[in-house]
Protein backbone atom coordinates (compact mmCIF):
# COMPACT_ATOMS: atom_id res chain seq x y z
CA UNK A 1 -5.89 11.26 -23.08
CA UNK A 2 -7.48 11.82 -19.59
CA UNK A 3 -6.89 9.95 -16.43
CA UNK A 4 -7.60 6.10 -16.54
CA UNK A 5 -10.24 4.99 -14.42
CA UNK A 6 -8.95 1.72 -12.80
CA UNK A 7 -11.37 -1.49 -12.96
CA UNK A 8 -11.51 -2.73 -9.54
CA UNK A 9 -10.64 -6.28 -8.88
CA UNK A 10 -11.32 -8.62 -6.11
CA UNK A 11 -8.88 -8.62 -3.04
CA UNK A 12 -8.10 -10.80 -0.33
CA UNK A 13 -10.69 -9.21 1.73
CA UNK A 14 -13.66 -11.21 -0.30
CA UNK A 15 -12.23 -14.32 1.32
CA UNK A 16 -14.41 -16.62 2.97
CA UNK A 17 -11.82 -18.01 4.98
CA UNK A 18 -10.15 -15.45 5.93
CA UNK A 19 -13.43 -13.15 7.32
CA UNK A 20 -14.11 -16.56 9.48
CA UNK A 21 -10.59 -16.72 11.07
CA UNK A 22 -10.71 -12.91 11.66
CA UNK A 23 -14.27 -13.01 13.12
CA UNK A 24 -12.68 -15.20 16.14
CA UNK A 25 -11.93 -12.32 17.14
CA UNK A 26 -14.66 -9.69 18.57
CA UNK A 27 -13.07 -6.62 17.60
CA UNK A 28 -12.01 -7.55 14.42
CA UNK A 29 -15.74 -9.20 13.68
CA UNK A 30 -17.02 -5.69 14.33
CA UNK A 31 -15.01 -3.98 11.95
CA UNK A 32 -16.46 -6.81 9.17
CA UNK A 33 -19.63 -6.22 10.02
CA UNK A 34 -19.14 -1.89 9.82
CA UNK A 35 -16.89 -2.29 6.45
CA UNK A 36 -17.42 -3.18 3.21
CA UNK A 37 -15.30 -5.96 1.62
CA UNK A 38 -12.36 -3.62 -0.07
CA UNK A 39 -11.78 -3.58 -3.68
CA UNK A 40 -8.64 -2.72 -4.90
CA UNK A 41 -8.23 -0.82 -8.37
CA UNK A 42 -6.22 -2.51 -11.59
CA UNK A 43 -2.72 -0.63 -10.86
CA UNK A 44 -0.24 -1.66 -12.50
CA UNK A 45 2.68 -3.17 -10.44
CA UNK A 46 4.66 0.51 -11.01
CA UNK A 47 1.85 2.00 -11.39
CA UNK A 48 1.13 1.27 -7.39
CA UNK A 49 4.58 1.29 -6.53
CA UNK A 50 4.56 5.22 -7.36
CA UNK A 51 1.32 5.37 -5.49
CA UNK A 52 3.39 4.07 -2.56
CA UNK A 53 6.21 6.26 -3.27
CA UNK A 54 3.44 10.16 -4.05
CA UNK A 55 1.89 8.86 -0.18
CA UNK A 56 5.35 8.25 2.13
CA UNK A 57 4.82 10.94 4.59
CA UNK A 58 1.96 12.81 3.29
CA UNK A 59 -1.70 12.70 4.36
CA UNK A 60 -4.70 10.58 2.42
CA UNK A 61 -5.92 13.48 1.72
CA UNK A 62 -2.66 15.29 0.10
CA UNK A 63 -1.43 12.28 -1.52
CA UNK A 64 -4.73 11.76 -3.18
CA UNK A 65 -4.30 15.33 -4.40
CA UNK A 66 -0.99 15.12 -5.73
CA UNK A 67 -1.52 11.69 -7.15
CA UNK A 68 -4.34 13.12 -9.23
CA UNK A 69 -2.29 16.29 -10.54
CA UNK A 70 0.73 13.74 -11.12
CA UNK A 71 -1.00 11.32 -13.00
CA UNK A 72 -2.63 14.05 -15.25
CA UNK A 73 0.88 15.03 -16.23
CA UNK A 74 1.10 11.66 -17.22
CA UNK A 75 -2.04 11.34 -19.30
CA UNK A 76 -3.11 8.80 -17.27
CA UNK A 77 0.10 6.06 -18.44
CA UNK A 78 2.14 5.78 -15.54
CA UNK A 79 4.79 3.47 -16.94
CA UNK A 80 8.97 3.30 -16.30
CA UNK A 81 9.03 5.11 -19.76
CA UNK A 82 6.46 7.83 -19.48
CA UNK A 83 8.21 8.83 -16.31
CA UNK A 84 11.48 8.92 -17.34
CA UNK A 85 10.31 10.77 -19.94
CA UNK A 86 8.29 13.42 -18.16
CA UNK A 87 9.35 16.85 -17.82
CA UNK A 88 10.46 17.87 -14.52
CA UNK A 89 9.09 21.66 -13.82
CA UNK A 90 5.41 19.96 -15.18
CA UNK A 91 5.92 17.76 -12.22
CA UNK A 92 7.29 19.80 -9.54
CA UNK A 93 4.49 22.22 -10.29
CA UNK A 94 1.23 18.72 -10.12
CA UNK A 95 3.29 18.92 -6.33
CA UNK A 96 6.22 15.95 -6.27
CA UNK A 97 9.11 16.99 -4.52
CA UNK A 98 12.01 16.83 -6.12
CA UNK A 99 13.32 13.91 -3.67
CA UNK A 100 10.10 12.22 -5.01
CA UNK A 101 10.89 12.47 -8.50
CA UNK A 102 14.22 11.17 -8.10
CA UNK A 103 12.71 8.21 -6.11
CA UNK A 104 9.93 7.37 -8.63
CA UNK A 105 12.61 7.61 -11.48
CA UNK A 106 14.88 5.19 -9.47
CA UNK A 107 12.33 2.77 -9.21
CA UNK A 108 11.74 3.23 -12.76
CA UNK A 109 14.87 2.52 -14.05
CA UNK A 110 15.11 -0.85 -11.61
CA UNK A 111 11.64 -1.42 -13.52
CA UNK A 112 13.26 -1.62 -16.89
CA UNK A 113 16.12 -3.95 -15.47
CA UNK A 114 14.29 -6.10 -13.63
CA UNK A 115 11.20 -8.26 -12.80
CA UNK A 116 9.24 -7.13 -10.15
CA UNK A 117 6.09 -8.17 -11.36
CA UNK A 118 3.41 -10.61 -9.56
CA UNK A 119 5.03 -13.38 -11.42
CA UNK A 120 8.81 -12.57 -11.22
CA UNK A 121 8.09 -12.02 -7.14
CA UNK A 122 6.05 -15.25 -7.14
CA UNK A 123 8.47 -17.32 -5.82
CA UNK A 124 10.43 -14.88 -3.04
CA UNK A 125 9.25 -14.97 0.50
CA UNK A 126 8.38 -11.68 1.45
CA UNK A 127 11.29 -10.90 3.53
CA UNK A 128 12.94 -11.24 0.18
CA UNK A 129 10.89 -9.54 -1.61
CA UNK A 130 11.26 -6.50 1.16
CA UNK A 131 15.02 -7.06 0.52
CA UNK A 132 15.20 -6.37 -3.34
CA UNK A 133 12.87 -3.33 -3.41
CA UNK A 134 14.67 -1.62 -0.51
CA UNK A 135 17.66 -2.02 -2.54
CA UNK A 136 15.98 0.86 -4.64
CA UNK A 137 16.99 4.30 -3.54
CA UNK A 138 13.68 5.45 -2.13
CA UNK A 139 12.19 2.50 -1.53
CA UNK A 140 12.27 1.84 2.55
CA UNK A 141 10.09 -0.87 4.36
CA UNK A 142 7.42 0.91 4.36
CA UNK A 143 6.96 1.22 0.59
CA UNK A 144 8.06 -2.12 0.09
CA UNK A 145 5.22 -3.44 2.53
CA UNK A 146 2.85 -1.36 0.91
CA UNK A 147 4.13 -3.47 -2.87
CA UNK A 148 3.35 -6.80 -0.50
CA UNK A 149 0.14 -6.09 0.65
CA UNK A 150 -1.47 -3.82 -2.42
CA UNK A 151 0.90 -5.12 -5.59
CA UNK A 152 1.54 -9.10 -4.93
CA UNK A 153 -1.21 -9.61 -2.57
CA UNK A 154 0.62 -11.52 -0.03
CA UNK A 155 -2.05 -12.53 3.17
CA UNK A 156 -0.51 -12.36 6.10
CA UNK A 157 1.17 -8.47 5.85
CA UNK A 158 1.17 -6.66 8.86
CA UNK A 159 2.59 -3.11 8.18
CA UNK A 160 3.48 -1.73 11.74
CA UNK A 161 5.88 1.23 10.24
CA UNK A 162 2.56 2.43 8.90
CA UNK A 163 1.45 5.16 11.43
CA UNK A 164 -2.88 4.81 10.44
CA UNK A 165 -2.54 0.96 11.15
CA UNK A 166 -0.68 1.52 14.87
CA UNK A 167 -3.22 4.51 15.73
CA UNK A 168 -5.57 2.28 14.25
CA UNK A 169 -5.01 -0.85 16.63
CA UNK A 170 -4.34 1.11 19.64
CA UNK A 171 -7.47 2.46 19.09
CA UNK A 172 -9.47 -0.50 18.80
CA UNK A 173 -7.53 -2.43 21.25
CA UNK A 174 -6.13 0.09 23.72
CA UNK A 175 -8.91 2.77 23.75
CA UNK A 176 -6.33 5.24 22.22
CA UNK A 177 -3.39 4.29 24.37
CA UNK A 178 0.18 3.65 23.65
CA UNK A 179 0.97 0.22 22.46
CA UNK A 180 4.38 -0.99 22.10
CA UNK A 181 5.13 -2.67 18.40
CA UNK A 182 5.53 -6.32 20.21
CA UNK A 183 1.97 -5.91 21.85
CA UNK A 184 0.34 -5.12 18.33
CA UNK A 185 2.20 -7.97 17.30
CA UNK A 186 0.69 -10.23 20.14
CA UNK A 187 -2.94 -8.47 19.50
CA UNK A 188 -2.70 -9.55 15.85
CA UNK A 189 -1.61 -13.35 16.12
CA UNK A 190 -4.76 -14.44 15.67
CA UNK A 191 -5.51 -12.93 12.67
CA UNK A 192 -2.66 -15.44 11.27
CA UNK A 193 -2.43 -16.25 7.87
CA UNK A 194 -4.77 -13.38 6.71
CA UNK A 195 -3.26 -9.72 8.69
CA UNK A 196 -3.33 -8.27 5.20
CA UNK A 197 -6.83 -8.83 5.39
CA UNK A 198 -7.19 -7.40 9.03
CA UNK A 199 -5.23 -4.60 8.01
CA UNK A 200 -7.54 -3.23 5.55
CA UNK A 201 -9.97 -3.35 7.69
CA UNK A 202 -8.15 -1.29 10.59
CA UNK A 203 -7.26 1.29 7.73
CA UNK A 204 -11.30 1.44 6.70
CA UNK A 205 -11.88 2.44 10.58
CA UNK A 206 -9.57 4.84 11.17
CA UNK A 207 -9.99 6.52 7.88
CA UNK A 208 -14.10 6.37 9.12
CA UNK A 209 -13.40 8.59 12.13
């Protein structure tokens, strides 16, 4: 079996609403008007949260790369089981790091034990939800924003550990200079209740340059 071919779903981003709050603000209505609504593929929920896991630290580029080889491994059924299951040197060698494989086989195994799907997350706020997956050795904020914004969907996610989104607004906003984390923060209250939504868009930019 080769490598699924995810059928993309609507996102956020199609929102009427939300492009109307965003578009308040100049900047932001620029980036609308330069991007493309984004489509998200049909991951599963572990499925992404491996995605998540193959990117921490590595280039778009690289992690692309090494997602592919992974996957292939995989035939294409990235699943708690298949995994677990996988042999380790075939891995290694599609480019994981062994820390990786460990952390991808922890989350995993907290898979098979528990409900971290759309609907078992549907009623934690995310701070909880941030709370439970960091709980999973290998799991840290940043993955577990990444599960928020891509997995569950949540609107208003606005991933400041994530080092394309602060280049990204400083950029925009601060014609490449420093911004601290609290004057982001400011700079994106008016894209309130939809950052997720502004967020993809900053990533479509930067990833444009």
């Amino acid at each position: 079996m080769g490598l699924r071919s995810p059928t993309p779903v609507s996102y956020l981003s199609m929102n009427d609403e939300a492009h109307d709050v965003l578009r308040a603000d100049p900047v932001m209505a620029g980036l609308l008007d330069r991007h493309d609504p984004y489509v998200e593929p049909d991951w599963s929920e572990y499925e992404r949260l491996c995605i998540s896991i193959i990117n921490q630290q590595l280039s778009t580029a690289s992690a692309a790369a090494v997602r592919e080889r992974v996957f292939e491994v995989l035939d294409g059924e990235v699943t708690p089981e298949s995994v677990l299951a996988a042999d380790d040197e075939a891995i290694r060698d599609a480019g994981l790091f062994r820390r990786k494989i460990e952390y991808v086989r922890n989350a995993a195994r907290a898979f098979r034990e528990n409900d971290y799907s759309r609907t078992g997350l549907a009623s934690h706020s995310d701070g909880e939800v941030v709370d439970l997956l960091t709980e999973i050795t290998g799991i840290g904020e940043w993955t577990a924003r990444m599960y928020l914004l891509f997995v569950l969907e949540r609107p208003d996610v606005l991933p400041l550990g994530d080092l394309a989104v602060r280049r990204g607004i400083e950029q925009l906003y601060a014609d490449g200079e420093e911004l601290t984390r609290a004057e982001m923060r400011e700079i994106a209250e008016p894209w309130r209740p939809y950052r997720s939504v502004a967020t993809r868009y900053i990533w479509a930019e930067y990833e444009s340059d």
